[in-house]
N, C-alpha and C. Protein backbone atom coordinates (compact mmCIF):
# COMPACT_ATOMS: atom_id res chain seq x y z
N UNK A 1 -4.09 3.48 19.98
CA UNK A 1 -3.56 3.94 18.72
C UNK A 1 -2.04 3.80 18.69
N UNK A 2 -1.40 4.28 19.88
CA UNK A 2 -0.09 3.69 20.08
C UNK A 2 0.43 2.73 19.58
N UNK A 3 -0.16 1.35 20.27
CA UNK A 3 0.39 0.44 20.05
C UNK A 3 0.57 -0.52 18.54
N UNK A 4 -0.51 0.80 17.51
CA UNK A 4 -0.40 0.22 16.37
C UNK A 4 0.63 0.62 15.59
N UNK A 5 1.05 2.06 15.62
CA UNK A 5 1.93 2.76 15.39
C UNK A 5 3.63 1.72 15.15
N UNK A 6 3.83 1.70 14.03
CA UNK A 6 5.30 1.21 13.60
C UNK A 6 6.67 2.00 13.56
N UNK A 7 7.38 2.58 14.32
CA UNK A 7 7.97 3.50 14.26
C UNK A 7 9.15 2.80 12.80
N UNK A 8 9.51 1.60 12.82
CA UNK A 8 10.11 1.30 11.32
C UNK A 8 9.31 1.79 10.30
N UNK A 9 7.50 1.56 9.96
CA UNK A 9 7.39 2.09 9.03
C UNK A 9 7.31 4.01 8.97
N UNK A 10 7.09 4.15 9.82
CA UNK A 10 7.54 5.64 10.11
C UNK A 10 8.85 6.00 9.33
N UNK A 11 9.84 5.61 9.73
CA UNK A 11 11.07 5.77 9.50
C UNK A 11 11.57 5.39 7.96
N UNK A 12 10.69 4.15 7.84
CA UNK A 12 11.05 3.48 6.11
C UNK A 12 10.34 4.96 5.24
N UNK A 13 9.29 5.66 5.55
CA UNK A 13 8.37 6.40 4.94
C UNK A 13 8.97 7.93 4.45
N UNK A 14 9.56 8.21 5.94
CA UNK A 14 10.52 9.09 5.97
C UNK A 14 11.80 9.26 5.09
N UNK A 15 12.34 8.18 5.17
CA UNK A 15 13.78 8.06 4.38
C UNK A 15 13.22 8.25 3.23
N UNK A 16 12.32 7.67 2.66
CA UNK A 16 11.65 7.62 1.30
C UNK A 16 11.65 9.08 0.79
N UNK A 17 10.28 10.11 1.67
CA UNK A 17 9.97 11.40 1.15
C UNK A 17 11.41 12.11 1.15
N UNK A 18 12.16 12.12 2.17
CA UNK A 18 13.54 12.70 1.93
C UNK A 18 14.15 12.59 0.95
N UNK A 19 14.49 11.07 0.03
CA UNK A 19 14.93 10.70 -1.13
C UNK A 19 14.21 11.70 -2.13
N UNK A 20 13.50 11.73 -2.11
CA UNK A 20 12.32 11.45 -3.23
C UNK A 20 12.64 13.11 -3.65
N UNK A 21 11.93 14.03 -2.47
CA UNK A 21 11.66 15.90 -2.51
C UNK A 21 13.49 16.24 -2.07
N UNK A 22 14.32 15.63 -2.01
CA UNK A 22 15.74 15.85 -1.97
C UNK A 22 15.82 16.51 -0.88
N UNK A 23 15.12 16.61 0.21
CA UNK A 23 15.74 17.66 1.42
C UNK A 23 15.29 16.44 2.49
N UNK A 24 15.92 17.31 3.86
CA UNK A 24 15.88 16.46 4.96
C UNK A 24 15.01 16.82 6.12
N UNK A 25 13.93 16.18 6.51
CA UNK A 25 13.17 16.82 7.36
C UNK A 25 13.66 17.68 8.70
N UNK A 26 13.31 18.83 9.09
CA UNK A 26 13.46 19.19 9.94
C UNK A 26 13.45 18.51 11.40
N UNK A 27 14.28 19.18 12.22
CA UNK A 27 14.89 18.44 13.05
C UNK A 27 13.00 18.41 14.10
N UNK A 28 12.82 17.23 14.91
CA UNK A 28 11.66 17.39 15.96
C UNK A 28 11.29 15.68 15.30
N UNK A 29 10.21 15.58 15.82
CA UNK A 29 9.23 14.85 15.65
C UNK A 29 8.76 14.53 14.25
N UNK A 30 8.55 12.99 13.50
CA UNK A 30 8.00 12.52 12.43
C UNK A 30 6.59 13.16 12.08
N UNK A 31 6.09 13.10 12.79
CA UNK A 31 4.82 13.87 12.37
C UNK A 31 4.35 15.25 12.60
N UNK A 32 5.26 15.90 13.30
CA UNK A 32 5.23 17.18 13.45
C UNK A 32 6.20 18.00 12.01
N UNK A 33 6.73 17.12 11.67
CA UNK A 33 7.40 17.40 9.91
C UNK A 33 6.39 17.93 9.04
N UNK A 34 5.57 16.84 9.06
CA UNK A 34 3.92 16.37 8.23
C UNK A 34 3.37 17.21 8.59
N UNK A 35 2.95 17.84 9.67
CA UNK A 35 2.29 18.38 10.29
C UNK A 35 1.06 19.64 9.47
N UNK A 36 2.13 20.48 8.96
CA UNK A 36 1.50 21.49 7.87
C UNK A 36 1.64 21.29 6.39
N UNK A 37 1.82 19.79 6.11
CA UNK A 37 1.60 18.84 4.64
C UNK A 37 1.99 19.83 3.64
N UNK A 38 3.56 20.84 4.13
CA UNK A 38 4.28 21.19 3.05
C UNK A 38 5.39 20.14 2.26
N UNK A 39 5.35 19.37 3.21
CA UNK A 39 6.50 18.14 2.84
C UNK A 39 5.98 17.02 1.59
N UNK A 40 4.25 17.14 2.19
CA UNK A 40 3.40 15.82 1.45
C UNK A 40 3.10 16.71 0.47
N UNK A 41 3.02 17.57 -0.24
CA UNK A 41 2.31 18.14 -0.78
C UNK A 41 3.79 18.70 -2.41
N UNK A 42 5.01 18.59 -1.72
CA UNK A 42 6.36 18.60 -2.19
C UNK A 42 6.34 17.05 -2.78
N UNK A 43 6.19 15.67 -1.83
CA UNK A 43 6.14 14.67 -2.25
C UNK A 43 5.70 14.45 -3.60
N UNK A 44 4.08 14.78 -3.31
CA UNK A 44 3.11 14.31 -5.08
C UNK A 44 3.40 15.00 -5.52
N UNK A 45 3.94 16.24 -5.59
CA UNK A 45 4.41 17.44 -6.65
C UNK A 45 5.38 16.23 -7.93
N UNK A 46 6.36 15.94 -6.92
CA UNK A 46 7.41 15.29 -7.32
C UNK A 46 7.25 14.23 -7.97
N UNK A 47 6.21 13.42 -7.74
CA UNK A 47 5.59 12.04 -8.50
C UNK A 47 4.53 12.55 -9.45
N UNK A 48 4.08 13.55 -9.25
CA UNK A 48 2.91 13.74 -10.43
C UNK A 48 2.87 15.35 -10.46
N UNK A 49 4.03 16.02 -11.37
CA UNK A 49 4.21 17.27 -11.39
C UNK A 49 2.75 18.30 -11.70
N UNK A 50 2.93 19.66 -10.43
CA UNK A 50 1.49 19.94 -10.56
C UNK A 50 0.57 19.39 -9.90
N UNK A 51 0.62 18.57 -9.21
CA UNK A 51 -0.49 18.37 -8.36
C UNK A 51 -1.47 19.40 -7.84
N UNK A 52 -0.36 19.71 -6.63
CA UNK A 52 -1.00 20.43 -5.62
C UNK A 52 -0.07 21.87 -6.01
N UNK A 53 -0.64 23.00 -7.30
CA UNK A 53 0.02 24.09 -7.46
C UNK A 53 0.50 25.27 -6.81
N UNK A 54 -0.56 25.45 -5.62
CA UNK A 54 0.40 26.33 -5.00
C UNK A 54 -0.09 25.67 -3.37
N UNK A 55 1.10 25.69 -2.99
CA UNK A 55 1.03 25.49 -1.15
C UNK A 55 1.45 26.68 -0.67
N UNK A 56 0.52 26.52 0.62
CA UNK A 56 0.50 27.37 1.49
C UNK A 56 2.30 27.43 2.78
N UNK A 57 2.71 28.28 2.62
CA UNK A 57 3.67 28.36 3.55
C UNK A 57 3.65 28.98 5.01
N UNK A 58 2.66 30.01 5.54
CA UNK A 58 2.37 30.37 5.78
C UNK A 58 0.58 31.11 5.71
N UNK A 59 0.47 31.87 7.05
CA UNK A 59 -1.00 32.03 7.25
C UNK A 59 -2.19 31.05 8.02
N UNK A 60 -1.43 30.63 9.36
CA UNK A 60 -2.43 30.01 9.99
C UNK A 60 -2.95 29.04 10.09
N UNK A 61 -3.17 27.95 10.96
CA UNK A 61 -3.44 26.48 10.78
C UNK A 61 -4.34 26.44 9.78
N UNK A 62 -5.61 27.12 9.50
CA UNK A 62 -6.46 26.76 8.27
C UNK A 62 -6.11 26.85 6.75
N UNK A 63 -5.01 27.55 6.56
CA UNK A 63 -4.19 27.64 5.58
C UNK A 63 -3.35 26.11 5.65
N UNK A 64 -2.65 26.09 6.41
CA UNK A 64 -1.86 25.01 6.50
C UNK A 64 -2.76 23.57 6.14
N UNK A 65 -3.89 23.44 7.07
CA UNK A 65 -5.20 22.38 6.65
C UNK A 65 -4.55 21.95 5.33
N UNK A 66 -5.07 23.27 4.55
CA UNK A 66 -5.75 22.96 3.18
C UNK A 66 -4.60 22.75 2.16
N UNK A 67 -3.51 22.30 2.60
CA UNK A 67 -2.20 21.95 2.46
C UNK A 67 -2.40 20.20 2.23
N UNK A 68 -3.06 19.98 3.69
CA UNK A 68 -3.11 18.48 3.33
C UNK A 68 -4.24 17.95 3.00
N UNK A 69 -4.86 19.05 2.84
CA UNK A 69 -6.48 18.42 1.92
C UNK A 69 -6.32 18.36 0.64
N UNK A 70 -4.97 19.01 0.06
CA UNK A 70 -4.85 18.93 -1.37
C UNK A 70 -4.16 18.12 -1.74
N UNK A 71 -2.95 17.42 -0.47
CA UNK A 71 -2.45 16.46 -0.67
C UNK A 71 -3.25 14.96 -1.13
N UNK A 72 -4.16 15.01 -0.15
CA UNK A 72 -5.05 14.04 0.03
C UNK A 72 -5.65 13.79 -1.36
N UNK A 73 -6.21 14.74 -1.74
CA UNK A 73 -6.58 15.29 -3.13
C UNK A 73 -5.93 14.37 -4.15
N UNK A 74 -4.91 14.97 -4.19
CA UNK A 74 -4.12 14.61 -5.16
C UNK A 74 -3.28 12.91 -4.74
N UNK A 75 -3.36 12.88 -4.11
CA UNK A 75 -3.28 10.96 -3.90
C UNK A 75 -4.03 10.59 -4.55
N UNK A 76 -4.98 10.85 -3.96
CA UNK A 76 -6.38 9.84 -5.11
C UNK A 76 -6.27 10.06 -5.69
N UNK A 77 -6.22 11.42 -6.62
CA UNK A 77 -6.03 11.36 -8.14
C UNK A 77 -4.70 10.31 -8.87
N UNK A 78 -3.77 10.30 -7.91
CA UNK A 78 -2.88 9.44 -8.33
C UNK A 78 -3.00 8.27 -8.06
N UNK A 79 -4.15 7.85 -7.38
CA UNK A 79 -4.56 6.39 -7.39
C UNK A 79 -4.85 5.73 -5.80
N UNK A 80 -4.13 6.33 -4.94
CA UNK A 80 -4.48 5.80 -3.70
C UNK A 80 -5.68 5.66 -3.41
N UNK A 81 -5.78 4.79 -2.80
CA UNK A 81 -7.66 4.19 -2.73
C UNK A 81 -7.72 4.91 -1.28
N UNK A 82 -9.18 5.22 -0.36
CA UNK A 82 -9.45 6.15 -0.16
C UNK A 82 -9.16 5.23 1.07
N UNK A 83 -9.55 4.01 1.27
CA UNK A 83 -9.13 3.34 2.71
C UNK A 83 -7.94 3.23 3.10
N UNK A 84 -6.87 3.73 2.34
CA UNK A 84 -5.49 4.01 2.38
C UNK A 84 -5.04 4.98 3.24
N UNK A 85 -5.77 6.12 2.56
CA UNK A 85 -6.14 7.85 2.96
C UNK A 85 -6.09 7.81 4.56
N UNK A 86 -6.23 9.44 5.21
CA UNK A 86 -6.47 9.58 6.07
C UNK A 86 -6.91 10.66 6.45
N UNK A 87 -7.38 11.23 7.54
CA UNK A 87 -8.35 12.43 7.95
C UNK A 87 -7.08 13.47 7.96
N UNK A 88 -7.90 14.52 7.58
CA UNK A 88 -6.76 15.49 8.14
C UNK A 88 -6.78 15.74 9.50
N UNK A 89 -7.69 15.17 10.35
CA UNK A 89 -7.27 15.73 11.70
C UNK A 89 -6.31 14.28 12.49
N UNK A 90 -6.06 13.21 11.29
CA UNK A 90 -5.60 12.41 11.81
C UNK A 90 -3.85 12.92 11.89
N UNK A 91 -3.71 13.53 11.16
CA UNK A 91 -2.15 14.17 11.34
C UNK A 91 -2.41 15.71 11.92
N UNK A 92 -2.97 16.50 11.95
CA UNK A 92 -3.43 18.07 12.13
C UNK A 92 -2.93 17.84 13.75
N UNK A 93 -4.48 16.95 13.98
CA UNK A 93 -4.23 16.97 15.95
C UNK A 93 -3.40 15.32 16.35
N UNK A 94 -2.97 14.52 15.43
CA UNK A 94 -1.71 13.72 15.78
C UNK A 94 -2.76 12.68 16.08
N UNK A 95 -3.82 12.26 15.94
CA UNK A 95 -5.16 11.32 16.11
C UNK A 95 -5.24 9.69 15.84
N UNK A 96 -4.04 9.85 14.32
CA UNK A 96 -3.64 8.63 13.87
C UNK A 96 -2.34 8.53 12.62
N UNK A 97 -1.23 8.47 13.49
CA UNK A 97 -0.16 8.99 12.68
C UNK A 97 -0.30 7.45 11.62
N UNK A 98 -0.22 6.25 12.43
CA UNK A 98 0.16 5.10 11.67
C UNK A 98 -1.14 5.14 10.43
N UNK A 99 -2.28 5.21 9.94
CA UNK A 99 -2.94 5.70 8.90
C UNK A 99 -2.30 6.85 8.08
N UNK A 100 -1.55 7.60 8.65
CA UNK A 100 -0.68 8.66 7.38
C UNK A 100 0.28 8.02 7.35
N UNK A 101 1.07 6.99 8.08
CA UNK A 101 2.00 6.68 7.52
C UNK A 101 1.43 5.28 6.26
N UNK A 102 0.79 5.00 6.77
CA UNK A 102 0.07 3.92 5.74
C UNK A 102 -0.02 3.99 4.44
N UNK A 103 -1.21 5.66 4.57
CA UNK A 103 -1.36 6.28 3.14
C UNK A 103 0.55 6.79 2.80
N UNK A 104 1.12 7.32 3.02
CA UNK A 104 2.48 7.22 2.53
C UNK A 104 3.14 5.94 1.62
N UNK A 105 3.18 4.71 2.49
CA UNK A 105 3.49 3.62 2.22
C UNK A 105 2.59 3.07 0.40
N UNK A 106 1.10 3.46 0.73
CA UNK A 106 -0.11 3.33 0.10
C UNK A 106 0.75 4.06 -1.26
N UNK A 107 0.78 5.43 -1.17
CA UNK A 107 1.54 6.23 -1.98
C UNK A 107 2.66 5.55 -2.63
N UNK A 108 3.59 5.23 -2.10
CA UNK A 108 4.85 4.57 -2.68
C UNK A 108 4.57 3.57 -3.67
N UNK A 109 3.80 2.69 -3.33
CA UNK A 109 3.25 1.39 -4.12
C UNK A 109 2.86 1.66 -5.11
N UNK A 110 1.84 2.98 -5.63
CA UNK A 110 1.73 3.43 -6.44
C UNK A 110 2.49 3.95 -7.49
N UNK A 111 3.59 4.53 -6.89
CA UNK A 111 4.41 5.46 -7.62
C UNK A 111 5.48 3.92 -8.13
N UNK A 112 5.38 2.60 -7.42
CA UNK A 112 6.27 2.04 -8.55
C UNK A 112 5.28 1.57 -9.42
N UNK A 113 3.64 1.38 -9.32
CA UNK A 113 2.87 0.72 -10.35
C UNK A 113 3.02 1.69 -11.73
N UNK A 114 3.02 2.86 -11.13
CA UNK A 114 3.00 3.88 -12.08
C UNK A 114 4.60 4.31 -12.93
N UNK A 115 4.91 3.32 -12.84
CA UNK A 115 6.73 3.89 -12.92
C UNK A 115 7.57 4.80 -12.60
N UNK A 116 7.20 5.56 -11.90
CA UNK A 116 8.15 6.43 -10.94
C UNK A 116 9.59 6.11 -10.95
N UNK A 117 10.67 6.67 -11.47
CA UNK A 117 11.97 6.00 -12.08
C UNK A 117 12.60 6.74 -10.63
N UNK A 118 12.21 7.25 -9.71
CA UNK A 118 13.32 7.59 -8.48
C UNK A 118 12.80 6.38 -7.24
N UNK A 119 13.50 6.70 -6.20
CA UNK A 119 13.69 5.79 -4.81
C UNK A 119 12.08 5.12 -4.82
N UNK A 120 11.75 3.58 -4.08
CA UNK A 120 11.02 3.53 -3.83
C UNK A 120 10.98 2.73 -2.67
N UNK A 121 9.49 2.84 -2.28
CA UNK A 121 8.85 2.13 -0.86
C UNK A 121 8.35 1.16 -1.21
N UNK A 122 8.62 -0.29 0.15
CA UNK A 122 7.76 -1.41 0.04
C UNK A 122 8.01 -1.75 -1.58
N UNK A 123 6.96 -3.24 -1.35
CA UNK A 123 7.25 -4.21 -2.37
C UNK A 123 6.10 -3.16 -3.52
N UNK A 124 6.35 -3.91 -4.53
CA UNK A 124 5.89 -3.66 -5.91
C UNK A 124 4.20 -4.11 -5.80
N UNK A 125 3.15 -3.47 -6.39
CA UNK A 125 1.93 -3.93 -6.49
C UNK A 125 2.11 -5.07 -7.32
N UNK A 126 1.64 -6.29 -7.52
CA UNK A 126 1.05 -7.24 -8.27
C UNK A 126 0.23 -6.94 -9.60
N UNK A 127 0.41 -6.99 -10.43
CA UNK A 127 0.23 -6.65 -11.68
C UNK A 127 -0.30 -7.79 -12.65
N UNK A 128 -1.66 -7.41 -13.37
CA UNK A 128 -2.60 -8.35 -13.99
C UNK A 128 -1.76 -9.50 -14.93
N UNK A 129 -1.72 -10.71 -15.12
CA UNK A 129 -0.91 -11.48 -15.63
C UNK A 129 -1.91 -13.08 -16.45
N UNK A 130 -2.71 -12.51 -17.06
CA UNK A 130 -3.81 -13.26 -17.79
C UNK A 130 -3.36 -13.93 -18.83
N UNK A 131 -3.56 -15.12 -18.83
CA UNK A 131 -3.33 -15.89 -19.99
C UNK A 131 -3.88 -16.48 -20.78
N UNK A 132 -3.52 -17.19 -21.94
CA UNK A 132 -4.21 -17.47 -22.90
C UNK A 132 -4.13 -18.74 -23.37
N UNK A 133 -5.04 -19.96 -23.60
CA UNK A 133 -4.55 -21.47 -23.49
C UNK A 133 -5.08 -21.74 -24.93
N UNK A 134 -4.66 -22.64 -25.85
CA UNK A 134 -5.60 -22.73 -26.87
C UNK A 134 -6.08 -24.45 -26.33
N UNK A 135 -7.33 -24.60 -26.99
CA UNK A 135 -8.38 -25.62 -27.14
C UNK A 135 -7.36 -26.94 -26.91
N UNK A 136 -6.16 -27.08 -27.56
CA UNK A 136 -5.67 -28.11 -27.42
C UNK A 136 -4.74 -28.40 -26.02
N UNK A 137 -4.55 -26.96 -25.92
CA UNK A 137 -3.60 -27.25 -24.41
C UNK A 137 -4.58 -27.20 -23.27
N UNK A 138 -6.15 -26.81 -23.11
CA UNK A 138 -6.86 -27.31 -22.17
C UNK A 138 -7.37 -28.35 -22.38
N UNK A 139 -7.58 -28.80 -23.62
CA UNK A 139 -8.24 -30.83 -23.67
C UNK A 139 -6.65 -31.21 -22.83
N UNK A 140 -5.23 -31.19 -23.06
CA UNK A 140 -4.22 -31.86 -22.37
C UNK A 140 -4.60 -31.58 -20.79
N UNK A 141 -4.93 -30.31 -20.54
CA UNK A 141 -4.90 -30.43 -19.30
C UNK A 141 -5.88 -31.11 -18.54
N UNK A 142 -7.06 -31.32 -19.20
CA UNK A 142 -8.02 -32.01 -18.33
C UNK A 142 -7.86 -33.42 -17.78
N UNK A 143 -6.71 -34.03 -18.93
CA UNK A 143 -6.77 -35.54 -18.55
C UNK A 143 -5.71 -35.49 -17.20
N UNK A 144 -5.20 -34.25 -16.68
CA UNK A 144 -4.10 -34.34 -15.78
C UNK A 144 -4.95 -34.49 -14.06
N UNK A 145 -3.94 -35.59 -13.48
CA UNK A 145 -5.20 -35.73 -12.18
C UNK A 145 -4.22 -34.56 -10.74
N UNK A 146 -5.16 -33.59 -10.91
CA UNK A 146 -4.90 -32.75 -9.63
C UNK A 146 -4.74 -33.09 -8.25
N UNK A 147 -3.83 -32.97 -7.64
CA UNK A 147 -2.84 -33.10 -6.37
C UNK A 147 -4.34 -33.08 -5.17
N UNK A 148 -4.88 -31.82 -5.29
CA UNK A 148 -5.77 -31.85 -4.10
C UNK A 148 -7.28 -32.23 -4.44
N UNK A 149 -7.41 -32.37 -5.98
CA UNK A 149 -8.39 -32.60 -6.16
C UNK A 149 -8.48 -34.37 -6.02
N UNK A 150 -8.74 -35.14 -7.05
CA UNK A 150 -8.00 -36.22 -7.39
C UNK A 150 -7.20 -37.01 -6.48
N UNK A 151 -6.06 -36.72 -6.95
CA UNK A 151 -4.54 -37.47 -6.30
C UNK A 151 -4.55 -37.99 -4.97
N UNK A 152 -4.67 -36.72 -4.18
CA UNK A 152 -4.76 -36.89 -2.28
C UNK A 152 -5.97 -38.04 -1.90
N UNK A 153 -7.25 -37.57 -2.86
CA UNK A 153 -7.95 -38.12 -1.74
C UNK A 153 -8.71 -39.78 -2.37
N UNK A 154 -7.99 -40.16 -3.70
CA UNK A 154 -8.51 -41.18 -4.24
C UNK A 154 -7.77 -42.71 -2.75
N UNK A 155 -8.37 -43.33 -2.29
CA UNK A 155 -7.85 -44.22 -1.53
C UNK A 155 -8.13 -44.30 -0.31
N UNK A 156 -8.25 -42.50 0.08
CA UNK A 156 -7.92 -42.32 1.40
C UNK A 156 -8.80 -42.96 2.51
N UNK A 157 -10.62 -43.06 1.88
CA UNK A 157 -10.93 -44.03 2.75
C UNK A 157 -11.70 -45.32 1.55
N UNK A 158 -11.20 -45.28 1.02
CA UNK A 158 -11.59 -46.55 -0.03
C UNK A 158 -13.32 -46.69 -0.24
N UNK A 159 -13.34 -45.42 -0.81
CA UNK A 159 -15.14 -45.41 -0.78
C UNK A 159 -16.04 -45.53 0.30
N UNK A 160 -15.37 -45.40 1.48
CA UNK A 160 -16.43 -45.11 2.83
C UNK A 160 -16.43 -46.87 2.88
N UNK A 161 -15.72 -47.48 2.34
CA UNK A 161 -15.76 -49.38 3.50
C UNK A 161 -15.34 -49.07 4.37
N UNK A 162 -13.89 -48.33 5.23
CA UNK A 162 -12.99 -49.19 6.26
C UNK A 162 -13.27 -47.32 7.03
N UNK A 163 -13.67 -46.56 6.65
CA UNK A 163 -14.22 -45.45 7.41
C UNK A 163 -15.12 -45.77 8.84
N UNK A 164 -13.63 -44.96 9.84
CA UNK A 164 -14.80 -45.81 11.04
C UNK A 164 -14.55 -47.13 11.60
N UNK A 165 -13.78 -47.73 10.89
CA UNK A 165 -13.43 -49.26 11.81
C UNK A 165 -12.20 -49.46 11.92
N UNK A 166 -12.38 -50.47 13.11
CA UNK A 166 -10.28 -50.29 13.42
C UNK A 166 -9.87 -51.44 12.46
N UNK A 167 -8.55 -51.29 12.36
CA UNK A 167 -7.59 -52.18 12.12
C UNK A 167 -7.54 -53.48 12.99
N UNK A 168 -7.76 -54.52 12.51
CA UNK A 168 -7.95 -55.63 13.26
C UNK A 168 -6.53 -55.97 13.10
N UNK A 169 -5.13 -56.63 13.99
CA UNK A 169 -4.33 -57.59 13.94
C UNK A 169 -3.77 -58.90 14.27
């Protein structure tokens, strides 16, 4: 699990939620920040006001849990797809930090599809871009002879004659 672990995207993820919830993580360990998903749970507040209405600050790891079960929650509702996601015991008992940092990353992408006008993570999702040809501009295009279709391979062995035999000189 180690060795999958990106401590850049760790760090890119980090700088991000800091931007984003305006405070600075406490001093220790990246995922011991996360740990009781008051930070993640501050995050989607911030991208999708109301999310997760009241967090737990206190009262006990099972309190704390359900901190990042609402986070989780509320990702998906904001769109993160679920293979993005991650267990809560993948951050709880530290199991698979690089999957929360993922879903983070996962998160960000979203928040620019969705226009999120503050800091963002990673590149931009790809966005549907369908077009529309009329009747006359696909009859033009058909007479056009395609590079890999066509073009490349008209010659190349001259109809299967010289396929297979050497060059005599």
């Amino acid at each position: 699990m180690a060795a999958k672990r990106s401590t850049d995207l760790d760090k890119e993820a980090q700088e991000w939620i800091e931007a984003v919830i305006g405070e600075k993580f406490p001093k220790g360990a990246y995922e011991d920040a996360l740990k009781d998903g008051i930070i993640l749970c501050k995050l989607i507040n911030k991208l999708s006001p109301n999310s997760v209405p009241k967090i737990a600050t206190a009262g006990g790891a099972f309190k704390l849990r359900e901190n990042v079960a609402a986070f989780q929650n509320a990702a998906r509702s904001y769109g993160v797809p679920d293979a993005e996601l991650f267990q809560t015991v993948d951050l709880f008992e530290k199991r698979n930090i690089p999957q929360v940092t993922l879903a983070i990353h996962a998160l960000g992408r979203q928040a620019q599809k969705k226009g999120f006008s503050g800091p963002t993570l990673g590149v931009k999702m790809l966005e549907k871009n369908e077009r529309q040809f009329t009747e006359e501009q696909l009859r033009a295009g058909a007479g056009i002879v395609g590079l890999l279709n066509d073009g490349m391979n008209k010659g190349a062995n001259q109809g299967g004659q010289n396929f297979g035999l050497s060059r005599h000189i």
